[in-house]
Protein backbone atom coordinates (compact mmCIF):
# COMPACT_ATOMS: atom_id res chain seq x y z
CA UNK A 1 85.85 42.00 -41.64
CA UNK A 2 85.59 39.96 -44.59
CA UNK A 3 85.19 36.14 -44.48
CA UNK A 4 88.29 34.05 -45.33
CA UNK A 5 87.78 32.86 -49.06
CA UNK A 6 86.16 29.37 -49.51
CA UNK A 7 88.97 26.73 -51.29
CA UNK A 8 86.38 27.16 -54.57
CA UNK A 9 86.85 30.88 -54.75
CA UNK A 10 90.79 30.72 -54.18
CA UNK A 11 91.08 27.93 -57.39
CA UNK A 12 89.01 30.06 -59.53
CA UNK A 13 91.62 32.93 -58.79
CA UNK A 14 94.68 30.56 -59.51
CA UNK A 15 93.33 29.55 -62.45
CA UNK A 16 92.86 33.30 -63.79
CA UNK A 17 96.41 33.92 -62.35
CA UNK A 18 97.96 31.31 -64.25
CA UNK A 19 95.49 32.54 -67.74
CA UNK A 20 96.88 35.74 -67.35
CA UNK A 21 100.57 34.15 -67.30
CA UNK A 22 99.30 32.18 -70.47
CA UNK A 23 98.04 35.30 -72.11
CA UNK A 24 100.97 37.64 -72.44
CA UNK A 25 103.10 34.89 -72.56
CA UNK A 26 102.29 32.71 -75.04
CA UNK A 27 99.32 34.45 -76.71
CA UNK A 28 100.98 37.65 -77.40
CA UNK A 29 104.09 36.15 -78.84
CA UNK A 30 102.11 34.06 -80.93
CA UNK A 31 103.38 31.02 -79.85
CA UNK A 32 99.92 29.64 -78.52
CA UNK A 33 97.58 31.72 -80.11
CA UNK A 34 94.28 29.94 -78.93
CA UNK A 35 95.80 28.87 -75.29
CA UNK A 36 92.28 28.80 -73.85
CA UNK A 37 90.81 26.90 -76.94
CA UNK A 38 92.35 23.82 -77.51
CA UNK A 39 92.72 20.71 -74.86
CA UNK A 40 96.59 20.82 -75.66
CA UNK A 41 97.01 24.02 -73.81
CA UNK A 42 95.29 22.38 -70.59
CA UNK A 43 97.92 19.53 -70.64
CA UNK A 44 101.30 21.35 -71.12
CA UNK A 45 100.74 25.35 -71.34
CA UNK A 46 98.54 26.13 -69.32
CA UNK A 47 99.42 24.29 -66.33
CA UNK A 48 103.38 25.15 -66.83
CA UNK A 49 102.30 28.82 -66.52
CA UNK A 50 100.23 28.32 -63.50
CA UNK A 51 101.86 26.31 -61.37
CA UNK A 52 105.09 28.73 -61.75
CA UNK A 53 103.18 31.34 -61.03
CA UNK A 54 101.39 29.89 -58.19
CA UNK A 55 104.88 28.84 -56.50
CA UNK A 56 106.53 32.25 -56.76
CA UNK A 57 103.68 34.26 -56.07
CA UNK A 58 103.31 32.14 -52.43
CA UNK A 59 106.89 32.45 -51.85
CA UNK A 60 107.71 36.01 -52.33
CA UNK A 61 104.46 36.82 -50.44
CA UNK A 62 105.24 34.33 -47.41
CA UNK A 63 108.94 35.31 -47.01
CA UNK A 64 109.06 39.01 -47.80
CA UNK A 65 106.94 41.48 -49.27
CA UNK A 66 105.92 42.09 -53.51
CA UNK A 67 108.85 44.67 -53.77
CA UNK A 68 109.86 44.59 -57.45
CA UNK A 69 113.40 43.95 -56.89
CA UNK A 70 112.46 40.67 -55.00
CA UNK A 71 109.65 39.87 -57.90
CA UNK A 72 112.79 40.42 -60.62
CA UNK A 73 115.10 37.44 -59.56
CA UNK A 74 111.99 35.44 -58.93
CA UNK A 75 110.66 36.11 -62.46
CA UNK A 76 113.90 35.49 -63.93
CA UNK A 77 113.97 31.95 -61.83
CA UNK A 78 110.38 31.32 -63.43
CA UNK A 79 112.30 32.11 -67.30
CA UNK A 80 114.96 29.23 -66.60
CA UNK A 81 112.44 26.99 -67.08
CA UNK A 82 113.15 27.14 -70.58
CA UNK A 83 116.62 25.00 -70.03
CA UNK A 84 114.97 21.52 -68.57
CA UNK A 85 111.26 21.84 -69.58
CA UNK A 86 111.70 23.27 -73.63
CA UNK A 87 115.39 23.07 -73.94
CA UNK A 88 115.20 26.57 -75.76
CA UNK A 89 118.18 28.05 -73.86
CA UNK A 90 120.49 25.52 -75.50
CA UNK A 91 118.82 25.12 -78.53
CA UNK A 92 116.25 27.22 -80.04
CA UNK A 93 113.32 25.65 -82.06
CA UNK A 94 113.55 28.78 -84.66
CA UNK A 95 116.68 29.33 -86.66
CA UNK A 96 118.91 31.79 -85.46
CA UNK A 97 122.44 33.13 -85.86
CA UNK A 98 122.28 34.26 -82.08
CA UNK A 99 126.06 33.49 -80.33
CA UNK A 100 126.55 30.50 -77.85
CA UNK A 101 128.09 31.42 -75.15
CA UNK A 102 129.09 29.12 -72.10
CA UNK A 103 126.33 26.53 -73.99
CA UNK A 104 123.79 28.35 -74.24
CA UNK A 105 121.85 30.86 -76.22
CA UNK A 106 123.14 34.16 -75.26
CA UNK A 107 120.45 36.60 -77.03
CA UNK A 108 117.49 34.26 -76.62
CA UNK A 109 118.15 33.45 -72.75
CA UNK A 110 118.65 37.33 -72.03
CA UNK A 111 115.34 38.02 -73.85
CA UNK A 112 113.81 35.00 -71.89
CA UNK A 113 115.19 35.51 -68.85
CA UNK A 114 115.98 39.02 -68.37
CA UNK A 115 112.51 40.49 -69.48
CA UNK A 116 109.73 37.90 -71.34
CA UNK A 117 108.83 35.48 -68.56
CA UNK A 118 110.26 37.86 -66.07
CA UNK A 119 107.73 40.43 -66.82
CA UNK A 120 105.25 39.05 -69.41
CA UNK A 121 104.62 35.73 -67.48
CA UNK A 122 105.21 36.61 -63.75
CA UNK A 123 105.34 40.37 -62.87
CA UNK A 124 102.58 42.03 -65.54
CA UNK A 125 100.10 39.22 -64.59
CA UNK A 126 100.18 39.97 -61.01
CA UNK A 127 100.33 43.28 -61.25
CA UNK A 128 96.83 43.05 -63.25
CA UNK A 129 95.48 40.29 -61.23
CA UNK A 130 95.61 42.10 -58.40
CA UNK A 131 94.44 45.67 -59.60
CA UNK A 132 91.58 44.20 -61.72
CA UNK A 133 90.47 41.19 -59.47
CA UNK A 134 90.96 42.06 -56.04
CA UNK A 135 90.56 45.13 -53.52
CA UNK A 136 94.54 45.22 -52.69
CA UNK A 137 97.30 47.32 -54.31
CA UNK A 138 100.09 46.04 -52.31
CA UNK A 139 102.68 45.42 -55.17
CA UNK A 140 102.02 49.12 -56.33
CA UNK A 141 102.69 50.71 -52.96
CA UNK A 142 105.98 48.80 -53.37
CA UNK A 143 106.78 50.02 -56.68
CA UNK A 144 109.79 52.22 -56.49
CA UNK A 145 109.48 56.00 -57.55
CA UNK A 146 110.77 55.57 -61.16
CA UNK A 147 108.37 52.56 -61.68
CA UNK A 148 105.15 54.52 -60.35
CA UNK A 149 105.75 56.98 -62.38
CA UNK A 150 106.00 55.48 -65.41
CA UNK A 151 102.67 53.61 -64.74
CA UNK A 152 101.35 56.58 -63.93
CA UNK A 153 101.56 58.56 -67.11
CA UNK A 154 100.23 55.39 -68.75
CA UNK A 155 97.08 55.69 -67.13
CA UNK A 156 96.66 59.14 -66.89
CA UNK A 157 97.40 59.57 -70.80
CA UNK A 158 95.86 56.15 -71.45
CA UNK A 159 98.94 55.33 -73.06
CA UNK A 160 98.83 51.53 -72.22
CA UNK A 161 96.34 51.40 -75.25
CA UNK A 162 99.32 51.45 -77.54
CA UNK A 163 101.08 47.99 -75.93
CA UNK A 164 98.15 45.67 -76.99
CA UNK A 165 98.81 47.30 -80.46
CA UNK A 166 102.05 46.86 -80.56
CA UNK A 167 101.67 43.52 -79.01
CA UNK A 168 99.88 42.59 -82.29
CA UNK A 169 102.50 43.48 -84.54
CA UNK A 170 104.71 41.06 -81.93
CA UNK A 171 102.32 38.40 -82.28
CA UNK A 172 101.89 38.03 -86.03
CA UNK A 173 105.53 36.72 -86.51
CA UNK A 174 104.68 33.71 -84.15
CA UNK A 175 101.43 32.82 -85.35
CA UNK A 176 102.63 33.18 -89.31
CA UNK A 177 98.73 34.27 -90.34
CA UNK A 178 96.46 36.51 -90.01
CA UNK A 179 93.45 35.07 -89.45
CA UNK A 180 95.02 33.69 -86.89
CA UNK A 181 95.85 36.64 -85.24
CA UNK A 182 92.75 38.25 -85.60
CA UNK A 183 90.59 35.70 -84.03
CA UNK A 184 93.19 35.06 -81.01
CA UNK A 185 93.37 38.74 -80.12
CA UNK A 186 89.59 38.79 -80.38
CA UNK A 187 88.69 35.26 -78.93
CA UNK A 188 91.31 34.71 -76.21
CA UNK A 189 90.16 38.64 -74.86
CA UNK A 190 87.07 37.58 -74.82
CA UNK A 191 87.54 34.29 -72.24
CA UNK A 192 89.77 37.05 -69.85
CA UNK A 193 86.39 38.92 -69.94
CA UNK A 194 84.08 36.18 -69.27
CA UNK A 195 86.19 35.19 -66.46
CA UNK A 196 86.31 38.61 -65.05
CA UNK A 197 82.15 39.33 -65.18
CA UNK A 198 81.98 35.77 -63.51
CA UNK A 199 84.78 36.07 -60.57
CA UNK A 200 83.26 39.82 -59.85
CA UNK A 201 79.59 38.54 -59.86
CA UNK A 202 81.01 35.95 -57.45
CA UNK A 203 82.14 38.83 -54.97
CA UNK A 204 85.56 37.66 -55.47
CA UNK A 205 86.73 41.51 -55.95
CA UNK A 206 86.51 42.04 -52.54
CA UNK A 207 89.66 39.51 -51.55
CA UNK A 208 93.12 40.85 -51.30
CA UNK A 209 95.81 39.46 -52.70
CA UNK A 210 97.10 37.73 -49.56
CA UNK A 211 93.70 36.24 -48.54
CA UNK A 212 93.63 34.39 -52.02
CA UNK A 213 97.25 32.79 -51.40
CA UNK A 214 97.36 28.85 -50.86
CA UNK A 215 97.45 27.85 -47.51
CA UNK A 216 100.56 25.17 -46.22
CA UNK A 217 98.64 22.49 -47.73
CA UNK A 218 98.13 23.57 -50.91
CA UNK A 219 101.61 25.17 -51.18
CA UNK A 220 102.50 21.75 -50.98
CA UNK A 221 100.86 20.26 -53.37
CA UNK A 222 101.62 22.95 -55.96
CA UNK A 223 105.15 22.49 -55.54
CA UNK A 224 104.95 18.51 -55.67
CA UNK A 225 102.90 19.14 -59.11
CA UNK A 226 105.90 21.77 -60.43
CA UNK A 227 108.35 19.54 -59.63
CA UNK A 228 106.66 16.49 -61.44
CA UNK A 229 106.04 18.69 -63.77
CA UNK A 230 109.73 19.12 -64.21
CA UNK A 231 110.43 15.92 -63.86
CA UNK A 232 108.06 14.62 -66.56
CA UNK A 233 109.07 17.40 -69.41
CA UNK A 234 113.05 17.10 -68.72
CA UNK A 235 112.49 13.28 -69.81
CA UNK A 236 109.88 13.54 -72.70
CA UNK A 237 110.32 16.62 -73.78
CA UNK A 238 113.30 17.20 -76.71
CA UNK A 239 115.08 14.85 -74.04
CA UNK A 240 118.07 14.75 -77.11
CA UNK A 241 118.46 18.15 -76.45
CA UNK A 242 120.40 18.14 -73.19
CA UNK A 243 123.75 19.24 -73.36
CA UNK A 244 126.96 18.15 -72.09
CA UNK A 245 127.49 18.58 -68.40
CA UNK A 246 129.38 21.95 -69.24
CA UNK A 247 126.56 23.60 -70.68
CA UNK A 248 124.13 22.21 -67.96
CA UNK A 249 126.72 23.95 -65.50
CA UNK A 250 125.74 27.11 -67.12
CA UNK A 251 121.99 27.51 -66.18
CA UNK A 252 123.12 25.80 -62.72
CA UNK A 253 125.25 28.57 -62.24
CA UNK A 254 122.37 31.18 -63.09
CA UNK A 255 119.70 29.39 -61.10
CA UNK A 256 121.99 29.63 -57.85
CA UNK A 257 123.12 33.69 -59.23
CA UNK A 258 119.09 34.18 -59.23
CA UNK A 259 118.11 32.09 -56.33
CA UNK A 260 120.63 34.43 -54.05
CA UNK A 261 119.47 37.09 -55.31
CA UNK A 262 115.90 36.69 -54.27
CA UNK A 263 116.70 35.37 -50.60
CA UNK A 264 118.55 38.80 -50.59
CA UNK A 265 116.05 40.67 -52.14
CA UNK A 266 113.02 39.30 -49.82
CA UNK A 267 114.85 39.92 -46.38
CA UNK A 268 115.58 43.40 -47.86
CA UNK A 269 111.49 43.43 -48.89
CA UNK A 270 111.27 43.14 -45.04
CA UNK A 271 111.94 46.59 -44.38
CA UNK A 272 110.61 48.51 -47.26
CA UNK A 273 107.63 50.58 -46.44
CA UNK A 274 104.21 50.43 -48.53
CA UNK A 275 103.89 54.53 -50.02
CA UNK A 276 100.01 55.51 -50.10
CA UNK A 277 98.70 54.74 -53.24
CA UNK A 278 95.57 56.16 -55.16
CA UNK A 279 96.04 54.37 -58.25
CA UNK A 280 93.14 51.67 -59.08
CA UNK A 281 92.74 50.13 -62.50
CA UNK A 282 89.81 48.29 -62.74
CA UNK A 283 88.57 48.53 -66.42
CA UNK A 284 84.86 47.24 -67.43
CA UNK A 285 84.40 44.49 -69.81
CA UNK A 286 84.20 46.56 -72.69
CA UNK A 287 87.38 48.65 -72.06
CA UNK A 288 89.22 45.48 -72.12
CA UNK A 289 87.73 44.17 -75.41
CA UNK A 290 88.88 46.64 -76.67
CA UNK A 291 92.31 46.60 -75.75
CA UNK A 292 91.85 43.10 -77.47
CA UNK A 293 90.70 44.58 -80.48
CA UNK A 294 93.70 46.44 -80.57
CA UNK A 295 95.86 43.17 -80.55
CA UNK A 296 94.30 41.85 -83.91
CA UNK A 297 94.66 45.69 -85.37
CA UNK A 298 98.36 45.53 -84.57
CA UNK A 299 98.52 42.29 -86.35
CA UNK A 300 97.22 43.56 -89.23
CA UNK A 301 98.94 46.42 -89.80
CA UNK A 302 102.34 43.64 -88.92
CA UNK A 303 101.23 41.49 -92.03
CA UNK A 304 99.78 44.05 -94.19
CA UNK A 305 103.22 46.27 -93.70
CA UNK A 306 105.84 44.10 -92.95
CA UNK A 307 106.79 45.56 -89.91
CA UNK A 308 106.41 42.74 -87.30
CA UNK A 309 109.79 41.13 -87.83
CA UNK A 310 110.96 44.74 -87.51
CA UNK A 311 109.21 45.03 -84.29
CA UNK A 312 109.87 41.45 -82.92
CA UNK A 313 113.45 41.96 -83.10
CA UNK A 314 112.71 46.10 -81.23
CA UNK A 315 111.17 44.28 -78.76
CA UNK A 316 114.01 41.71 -78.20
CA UNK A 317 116.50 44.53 -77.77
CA UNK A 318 114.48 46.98 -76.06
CA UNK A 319 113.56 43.60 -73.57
CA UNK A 320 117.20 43.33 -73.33
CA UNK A 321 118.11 46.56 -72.32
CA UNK A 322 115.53 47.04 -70.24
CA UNK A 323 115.90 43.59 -68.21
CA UNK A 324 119.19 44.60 -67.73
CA UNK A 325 118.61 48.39 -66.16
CA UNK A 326 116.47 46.25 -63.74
CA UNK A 327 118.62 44.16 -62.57
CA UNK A 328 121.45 46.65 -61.88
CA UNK A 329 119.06 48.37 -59.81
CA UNK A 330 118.06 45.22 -58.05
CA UNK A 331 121.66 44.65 -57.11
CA UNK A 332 121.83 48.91 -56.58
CA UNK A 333 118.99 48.15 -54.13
CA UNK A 334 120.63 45.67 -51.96
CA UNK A 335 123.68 48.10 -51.60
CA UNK A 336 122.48 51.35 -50.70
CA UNK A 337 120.78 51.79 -47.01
């Protein structure tokens, strides 16, 4: 039996939990291109991404079990946090011809909600944190059939080299250069690496994902930093951009739509069975440089073409649609037997 993780060893694993978050959230858009680089990131980015990630991650695993339909709502509760923190769901900071609906910005919340933070900054980090930096696969025996397979063909093809490419061509509309690009594919790749070699030389590897959670304690204190957190950005941050009570009613009504959704989802998590699972993803250093590689190639060929505003707005729409097809078969999950 393995020894219970020392409190060193579980920070060390937050803080890669909440760098992953950071990565394909804000590093692949292009909206924080050096996230790890620049003592900015460590005040506001960083620590927003974290801290969610922390607090969902120890509440789906206490209450329920890391089905996906229970991980959707709770990813989707993690993308409101564009209403109070950046304001972004009632008013964009890019210029946009997007409808308002109900007060609030109907494309940009559904891209948001629905699929960026839901997957980028919540589901796709813990999926790789656990398959790369621990010995469990819990949230993949949990996976249902249609979502297995799909993540099956990517490995056995090796088809998820194409997303970091494609990620690239995302990327260079938010970062508006390509140097920039280049170096944050390259650079921000690298520090993933560097923390991988060092958490696997630690013997970290050999933790599953529920050993590493936060005890009571530290639960605690993670969700008294979130909600200072909260606190602190709804007041200083674009505090002008608040809306009427009408529009505020709006998101209230989608936090408590979400919220319900996940207390359904997680007693339902109760009583879905793990399948056996031999998929294990657990790439060496170099494999995953070059998947970073592949992020500043995509950028390239986005600036050099054109064809990153083309693909920025594919991905919104395909994000859309696909959000969506997961939802109705979160709420198709808690109707059928």
């Amino acid at each position: 039996m393995i020894e219970a993780p020392d409190r060193r060893t579980k920070l060390l694993f937050w803080y890669i939990l909440g760098c992953l978050s950071t990565y394909f959230a804000e590093v692949w858009s292009g909206s924080q291109p050096f996230s790890f680089l620049n003592i900015q990131s460590y005040v506001l980015v960083v620590p927003l991404y974290t801290l969610h990630t922390l607090f969902l991650w120890t509440l789906i695993w206490r209450n329920g079990k890391p089905w996906l339909y229970a991980l959707f709502p709770a990813g989707c509760l993690f993308g409101l946090y564009e209403a109070y923190i950046t304001k972004v769901l009632w008013n964009p900071t890019w210029e946009t011809a997007n409808p308002n609906v109900f007060g609030i910005a109907l494309v940009e919340t559904m891209v948001l909600v629905l699929f960026w933070h839901c997957f980028m900054s919540f589901i796709v980090p813990l999926l790789l944190g656990e398959a790369v930096f621990t010995s469990s696969s819990e949230i993949y025996s949990l996976l249902p059939d249609w979502a297995l397979r799909f993540i099956e063909r990517l490995e056995r093809r090796s088809l998820y080299y194409v997303f970091p490419f494609f990620g690239g061509l995302f990327q260079s509309v938010g970062t508006g250069s390509l140097l920039n690009s280049i170096l944050s594919g390259l650079l921000t790749t690298l520090y993933l690496v560097a923390l991988l070699a060092l958490w696997r030389r630690g013997g970290g590897a050999s933790y599953t994902m529920r050993q590493l959670l936060p005890d009571d304690r530290e639960f605690k204190g993670i969700s008294a930093a979130l909600a200072a957190y909260y606190a602190l950005t709804t007041v200083f941050m674009r505090p002008e951009e608040i809306p009427e009570l009408d529009a505020q009613a709006t998101i209230w009504v989608l936090y408590l739509f979400f919220g319900t959704l996940l207390y359904l989802t997680l007693k339902k998590s109760r009583e879905v069975e793990p399948k056996p699972i031999s998929l294990r993803f657990s790439p060496s250093p170099v494999r995953l440089l070059i998947l970073g590689s592949l992020i500043s190639a995509g950028s390239v060929v986005g600036f050099v073409s054109s064809l990153n505003l083309v693909w920025a707005l594919t991905v919104w729409l395909v994000g859309i649609l696909f959000g969506l097809f997961v939802l109705f078969k979160t709420v198709q999950s808690l109707l059928s037997n």
